[in-house]
N, C-alpha and C. Protein backbone atom coordinates (compact mmCIF):
# COMPACT_ATOMS: atom_id res chain seq x y z
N UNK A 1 -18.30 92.97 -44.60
CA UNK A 1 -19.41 92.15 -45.04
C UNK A 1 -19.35 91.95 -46.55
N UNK A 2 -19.02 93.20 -47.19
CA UNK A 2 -18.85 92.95 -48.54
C UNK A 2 -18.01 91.63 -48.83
N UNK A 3 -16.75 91.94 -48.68
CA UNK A 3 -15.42 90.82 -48.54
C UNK A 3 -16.34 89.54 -48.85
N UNK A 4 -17.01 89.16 -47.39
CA UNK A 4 -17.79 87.81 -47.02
C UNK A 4 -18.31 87.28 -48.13
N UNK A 5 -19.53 88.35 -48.78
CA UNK A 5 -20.59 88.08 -49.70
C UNK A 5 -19.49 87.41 -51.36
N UNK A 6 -18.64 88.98 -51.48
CA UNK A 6 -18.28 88.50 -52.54
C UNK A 6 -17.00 87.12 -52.86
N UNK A 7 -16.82 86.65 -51.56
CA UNK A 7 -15.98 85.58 -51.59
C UNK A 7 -16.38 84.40 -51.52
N UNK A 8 -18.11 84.65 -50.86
CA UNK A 8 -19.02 83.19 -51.44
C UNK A 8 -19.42 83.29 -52.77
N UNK A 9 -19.42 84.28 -53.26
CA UNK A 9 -19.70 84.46 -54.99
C UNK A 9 -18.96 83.80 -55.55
N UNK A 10 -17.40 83.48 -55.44
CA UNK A 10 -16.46 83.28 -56.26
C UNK A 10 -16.34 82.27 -56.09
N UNK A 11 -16.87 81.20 -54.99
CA UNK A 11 -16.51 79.81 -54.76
C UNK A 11 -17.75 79.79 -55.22
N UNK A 12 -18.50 79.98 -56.34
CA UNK A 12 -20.01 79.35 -56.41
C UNK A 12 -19.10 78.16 -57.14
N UNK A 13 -20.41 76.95 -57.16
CA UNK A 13 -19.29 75.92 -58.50
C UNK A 13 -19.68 76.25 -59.91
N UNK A 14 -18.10 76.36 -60.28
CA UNK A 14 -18.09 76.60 -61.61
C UNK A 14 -18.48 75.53 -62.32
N UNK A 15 -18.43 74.50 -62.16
CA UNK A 15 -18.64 73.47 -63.47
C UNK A 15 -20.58 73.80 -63.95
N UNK A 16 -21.33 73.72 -62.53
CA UNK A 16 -22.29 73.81 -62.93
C UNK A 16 -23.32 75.11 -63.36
N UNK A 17 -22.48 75.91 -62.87
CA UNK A 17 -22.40 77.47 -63.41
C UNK A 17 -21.54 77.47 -65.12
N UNK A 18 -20.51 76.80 -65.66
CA UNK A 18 -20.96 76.59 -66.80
C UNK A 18 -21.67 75.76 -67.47
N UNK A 19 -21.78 74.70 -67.03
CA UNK A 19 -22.73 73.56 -67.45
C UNK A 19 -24.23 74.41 -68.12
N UNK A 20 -24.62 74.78 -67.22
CA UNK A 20 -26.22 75.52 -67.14
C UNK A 20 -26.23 76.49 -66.42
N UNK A 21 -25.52 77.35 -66.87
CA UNK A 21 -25.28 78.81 -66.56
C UNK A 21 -26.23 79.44 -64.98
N UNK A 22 -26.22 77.96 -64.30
CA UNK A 22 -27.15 78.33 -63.22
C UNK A 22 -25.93 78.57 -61.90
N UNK A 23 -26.32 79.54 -61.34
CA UNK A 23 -25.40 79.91 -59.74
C UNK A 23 -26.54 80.17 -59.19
N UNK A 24 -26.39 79.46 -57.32
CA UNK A 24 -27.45 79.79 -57.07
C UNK A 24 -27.05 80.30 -55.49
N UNK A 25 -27.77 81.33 -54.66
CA UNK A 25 -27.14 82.02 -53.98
C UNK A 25 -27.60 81.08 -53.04
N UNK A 26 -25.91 81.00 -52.01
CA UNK A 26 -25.72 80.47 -50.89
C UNK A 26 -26.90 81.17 -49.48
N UNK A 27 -27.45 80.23 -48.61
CA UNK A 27 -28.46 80.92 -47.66
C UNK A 27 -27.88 81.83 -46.79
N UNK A 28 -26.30 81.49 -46.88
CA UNK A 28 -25.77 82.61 -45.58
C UNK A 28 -25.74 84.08 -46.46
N UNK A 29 -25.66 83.97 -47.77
CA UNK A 29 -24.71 84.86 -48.30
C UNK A 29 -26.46 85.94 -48.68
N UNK A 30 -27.51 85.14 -48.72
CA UNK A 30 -28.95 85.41 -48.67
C UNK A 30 -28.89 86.25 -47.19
N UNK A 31 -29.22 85.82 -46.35
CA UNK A 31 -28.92 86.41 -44.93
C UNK A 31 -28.16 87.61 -44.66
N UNK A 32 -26.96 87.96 -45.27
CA UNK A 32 -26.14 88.58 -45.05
C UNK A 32 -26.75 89.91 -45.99
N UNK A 33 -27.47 89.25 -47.00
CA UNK A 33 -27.74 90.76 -47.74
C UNK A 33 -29.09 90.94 -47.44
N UNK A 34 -29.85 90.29 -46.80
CA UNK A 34 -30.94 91.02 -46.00
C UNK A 34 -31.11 91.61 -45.06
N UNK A 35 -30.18 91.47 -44.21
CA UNK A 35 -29.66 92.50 -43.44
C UNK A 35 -29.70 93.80 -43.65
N UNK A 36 -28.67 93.90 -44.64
CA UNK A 36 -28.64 95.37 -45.21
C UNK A 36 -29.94 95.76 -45.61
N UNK A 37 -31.31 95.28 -45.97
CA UNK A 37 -32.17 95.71 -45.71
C UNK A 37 -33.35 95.47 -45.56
N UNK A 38 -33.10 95.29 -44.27
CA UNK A 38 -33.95 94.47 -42.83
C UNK A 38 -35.23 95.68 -43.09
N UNK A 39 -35.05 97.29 -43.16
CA UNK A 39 -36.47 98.14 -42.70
C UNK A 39 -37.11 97.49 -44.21
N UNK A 40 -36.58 97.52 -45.40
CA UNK A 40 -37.38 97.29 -46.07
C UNK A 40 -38.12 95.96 -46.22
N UNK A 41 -37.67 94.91 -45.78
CA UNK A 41 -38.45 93.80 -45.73
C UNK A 41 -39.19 93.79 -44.86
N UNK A 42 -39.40 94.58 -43.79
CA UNK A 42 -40.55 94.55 -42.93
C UNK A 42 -41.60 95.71 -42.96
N UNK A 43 -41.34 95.96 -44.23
CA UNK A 43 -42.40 97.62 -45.09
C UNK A 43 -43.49 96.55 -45.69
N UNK A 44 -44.70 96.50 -45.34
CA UNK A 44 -45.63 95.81 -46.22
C UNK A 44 -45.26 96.08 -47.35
N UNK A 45 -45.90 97.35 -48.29
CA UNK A 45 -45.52 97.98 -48.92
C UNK A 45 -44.69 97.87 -49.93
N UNK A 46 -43.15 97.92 -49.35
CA UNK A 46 -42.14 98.02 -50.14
C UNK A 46 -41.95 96.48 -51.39
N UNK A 47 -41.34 97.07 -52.15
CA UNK A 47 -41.37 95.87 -53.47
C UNK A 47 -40.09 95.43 -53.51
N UNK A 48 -40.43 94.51 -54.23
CA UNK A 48 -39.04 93.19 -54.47
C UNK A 48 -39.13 92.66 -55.46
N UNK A 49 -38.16 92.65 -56.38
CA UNK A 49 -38.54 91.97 -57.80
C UNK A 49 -36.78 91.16 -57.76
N UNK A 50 -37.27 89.20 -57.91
CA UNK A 50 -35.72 89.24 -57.91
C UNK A 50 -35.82 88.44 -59.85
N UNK A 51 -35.15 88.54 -60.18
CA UNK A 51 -34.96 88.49 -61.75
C UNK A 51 -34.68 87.19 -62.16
N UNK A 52 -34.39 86.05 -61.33
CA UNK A 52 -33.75 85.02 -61.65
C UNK A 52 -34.10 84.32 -60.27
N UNK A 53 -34.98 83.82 -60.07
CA UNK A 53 -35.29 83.20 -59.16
C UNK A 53 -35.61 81.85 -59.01
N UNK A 54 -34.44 81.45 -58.89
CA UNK A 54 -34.74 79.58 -59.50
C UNK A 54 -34.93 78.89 -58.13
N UNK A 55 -34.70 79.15 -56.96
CA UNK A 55 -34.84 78.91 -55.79
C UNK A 55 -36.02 79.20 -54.95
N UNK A 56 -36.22 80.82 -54.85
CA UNK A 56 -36.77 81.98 -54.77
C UNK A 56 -36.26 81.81 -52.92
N UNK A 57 -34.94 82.22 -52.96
CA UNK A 57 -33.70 82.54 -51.95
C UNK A 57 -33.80 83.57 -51.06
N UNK A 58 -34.32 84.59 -52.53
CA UNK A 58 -34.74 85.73 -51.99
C UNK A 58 -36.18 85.88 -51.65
N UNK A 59 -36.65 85.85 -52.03
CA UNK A 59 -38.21 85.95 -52.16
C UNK A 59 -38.88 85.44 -50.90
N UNK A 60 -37.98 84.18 -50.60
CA UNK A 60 -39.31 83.13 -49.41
C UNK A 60 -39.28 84.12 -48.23
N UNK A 61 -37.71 84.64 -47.86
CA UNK A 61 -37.50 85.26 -46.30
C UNK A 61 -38.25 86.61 -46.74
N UNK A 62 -38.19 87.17 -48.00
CA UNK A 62 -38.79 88.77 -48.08
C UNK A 62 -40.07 88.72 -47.50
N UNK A 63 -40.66 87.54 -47.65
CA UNK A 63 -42.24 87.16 -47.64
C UNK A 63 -42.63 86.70 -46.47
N UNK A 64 -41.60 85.77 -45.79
CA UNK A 64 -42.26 85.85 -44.52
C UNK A 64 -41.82 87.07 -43.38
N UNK A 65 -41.22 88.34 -43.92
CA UNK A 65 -40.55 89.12 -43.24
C UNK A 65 -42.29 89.85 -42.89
N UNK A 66 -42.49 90.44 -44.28
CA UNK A 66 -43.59 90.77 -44.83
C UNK A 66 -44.94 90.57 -43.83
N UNK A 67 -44.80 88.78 -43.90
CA UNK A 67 -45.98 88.53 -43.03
C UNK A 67 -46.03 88.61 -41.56
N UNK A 68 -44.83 88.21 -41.17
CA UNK A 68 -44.57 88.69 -39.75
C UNK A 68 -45.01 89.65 -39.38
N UNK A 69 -44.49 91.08 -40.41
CA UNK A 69 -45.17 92.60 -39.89
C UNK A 69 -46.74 92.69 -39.96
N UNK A 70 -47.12 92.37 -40.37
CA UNK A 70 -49.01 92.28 -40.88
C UNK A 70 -49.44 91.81 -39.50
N UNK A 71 -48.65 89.88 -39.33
CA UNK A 71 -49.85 89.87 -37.90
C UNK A 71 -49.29 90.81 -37.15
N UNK A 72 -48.21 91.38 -37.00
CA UNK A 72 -47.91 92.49 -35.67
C UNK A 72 -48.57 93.32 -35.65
N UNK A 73 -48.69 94.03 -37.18
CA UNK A 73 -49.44 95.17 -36.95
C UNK A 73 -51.13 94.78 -37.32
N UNK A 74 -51.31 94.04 -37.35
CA UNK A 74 -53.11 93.65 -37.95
C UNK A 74 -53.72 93.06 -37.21
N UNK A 75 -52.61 91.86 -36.64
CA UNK A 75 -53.11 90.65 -35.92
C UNK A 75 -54.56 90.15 -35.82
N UNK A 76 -54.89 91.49 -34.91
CA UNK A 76 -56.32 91.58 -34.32
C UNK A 76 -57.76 91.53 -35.30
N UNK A 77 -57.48 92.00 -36.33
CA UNK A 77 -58.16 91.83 -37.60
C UNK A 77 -58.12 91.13 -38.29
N UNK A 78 -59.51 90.35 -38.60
CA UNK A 78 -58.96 89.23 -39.66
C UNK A 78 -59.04 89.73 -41.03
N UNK A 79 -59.76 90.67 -41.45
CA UNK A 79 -59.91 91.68 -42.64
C UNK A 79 -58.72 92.25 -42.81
N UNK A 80 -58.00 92.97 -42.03
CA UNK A 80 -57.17 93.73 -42.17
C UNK A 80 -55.79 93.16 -42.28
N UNK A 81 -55.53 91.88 -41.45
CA UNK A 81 -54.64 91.06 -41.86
C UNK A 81 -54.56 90.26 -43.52
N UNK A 82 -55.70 90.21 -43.57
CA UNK A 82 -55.76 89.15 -45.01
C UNK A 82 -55.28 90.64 -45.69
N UNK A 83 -55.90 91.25 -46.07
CA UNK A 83 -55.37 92.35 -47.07
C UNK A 83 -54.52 92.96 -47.53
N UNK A 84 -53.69 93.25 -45.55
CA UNK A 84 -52.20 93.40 -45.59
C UNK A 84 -51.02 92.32 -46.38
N UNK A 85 -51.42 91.19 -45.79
CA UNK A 85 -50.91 90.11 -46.36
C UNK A 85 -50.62 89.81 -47.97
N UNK A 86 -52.07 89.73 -48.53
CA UNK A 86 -52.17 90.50 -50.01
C UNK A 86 -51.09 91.21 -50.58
N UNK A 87 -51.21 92.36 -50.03
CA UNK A 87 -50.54 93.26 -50.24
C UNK A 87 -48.76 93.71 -50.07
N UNK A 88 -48.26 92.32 -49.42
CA UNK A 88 -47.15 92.15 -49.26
C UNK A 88 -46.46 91.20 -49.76
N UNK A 89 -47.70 90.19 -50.34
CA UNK A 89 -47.87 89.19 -51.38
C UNK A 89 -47.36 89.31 -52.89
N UNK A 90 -47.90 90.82 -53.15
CA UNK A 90 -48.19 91.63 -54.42
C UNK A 90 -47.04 92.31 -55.16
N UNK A 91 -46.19 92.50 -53.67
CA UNK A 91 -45.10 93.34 -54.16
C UNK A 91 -44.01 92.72 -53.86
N UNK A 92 -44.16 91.18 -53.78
CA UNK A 92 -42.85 90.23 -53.82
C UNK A 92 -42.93 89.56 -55.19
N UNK A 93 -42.24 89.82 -56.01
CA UNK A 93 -41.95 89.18 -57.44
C UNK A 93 -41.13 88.37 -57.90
N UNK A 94 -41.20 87.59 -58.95
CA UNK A 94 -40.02 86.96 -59.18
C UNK A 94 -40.03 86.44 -60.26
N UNK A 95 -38.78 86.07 -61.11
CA UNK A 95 -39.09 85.55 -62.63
C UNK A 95 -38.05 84.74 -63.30
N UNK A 96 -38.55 83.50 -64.20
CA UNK A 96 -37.77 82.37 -63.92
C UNK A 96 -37.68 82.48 -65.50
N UNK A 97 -36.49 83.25 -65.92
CA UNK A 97 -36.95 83.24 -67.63
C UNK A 97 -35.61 82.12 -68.27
């Protein structure tokens, strides 16, 4: 899997990766590293900070991973869902400097 990831890295395009120093991660190559960690995206809880998020590639699937687990585990509550939600809201970050 490594191989995979880092061989879509290397075909990012260069011109516009020097142009404007922007690369932006492929959705499979997104996929492939959420995988590796699938328990934590479905941890309300757990945090995510991605640093460069010009897409937010990472961020959108962390978030609906997030919300998925809430109605599973809340569903039934509409209090307890909104909050969870919140709260899975809270600890998905991202920053476009």
């Amino acid at each position: 899997m490594f191989a995979m990831i880092l061989a879509l890295v290397l075909s990012a395009p260069k011109k516009r990766a020097a142009d404007h120093g922007e690369v932006f991660t492929p959705a499979l190559m997104v996929g492939a590293m959420l995988v590796l960690v699938k328990g934590e995206t479905e941890r309300i809880d757990a945090r995510f900070l991605e640093p460069a998020c010009g897409s937010r590639n990472f961020l959108v699937p962390v978030l609906q991973r997030k919300l998925a687990s809430v109605e599973v585990k809340f569903g039934k509550s509409d209090f307890k869902k909104r909050h969870y939600a919140l709260l899975g809201r809270c600890t998905a970050t991202g920053s476009n400097f």
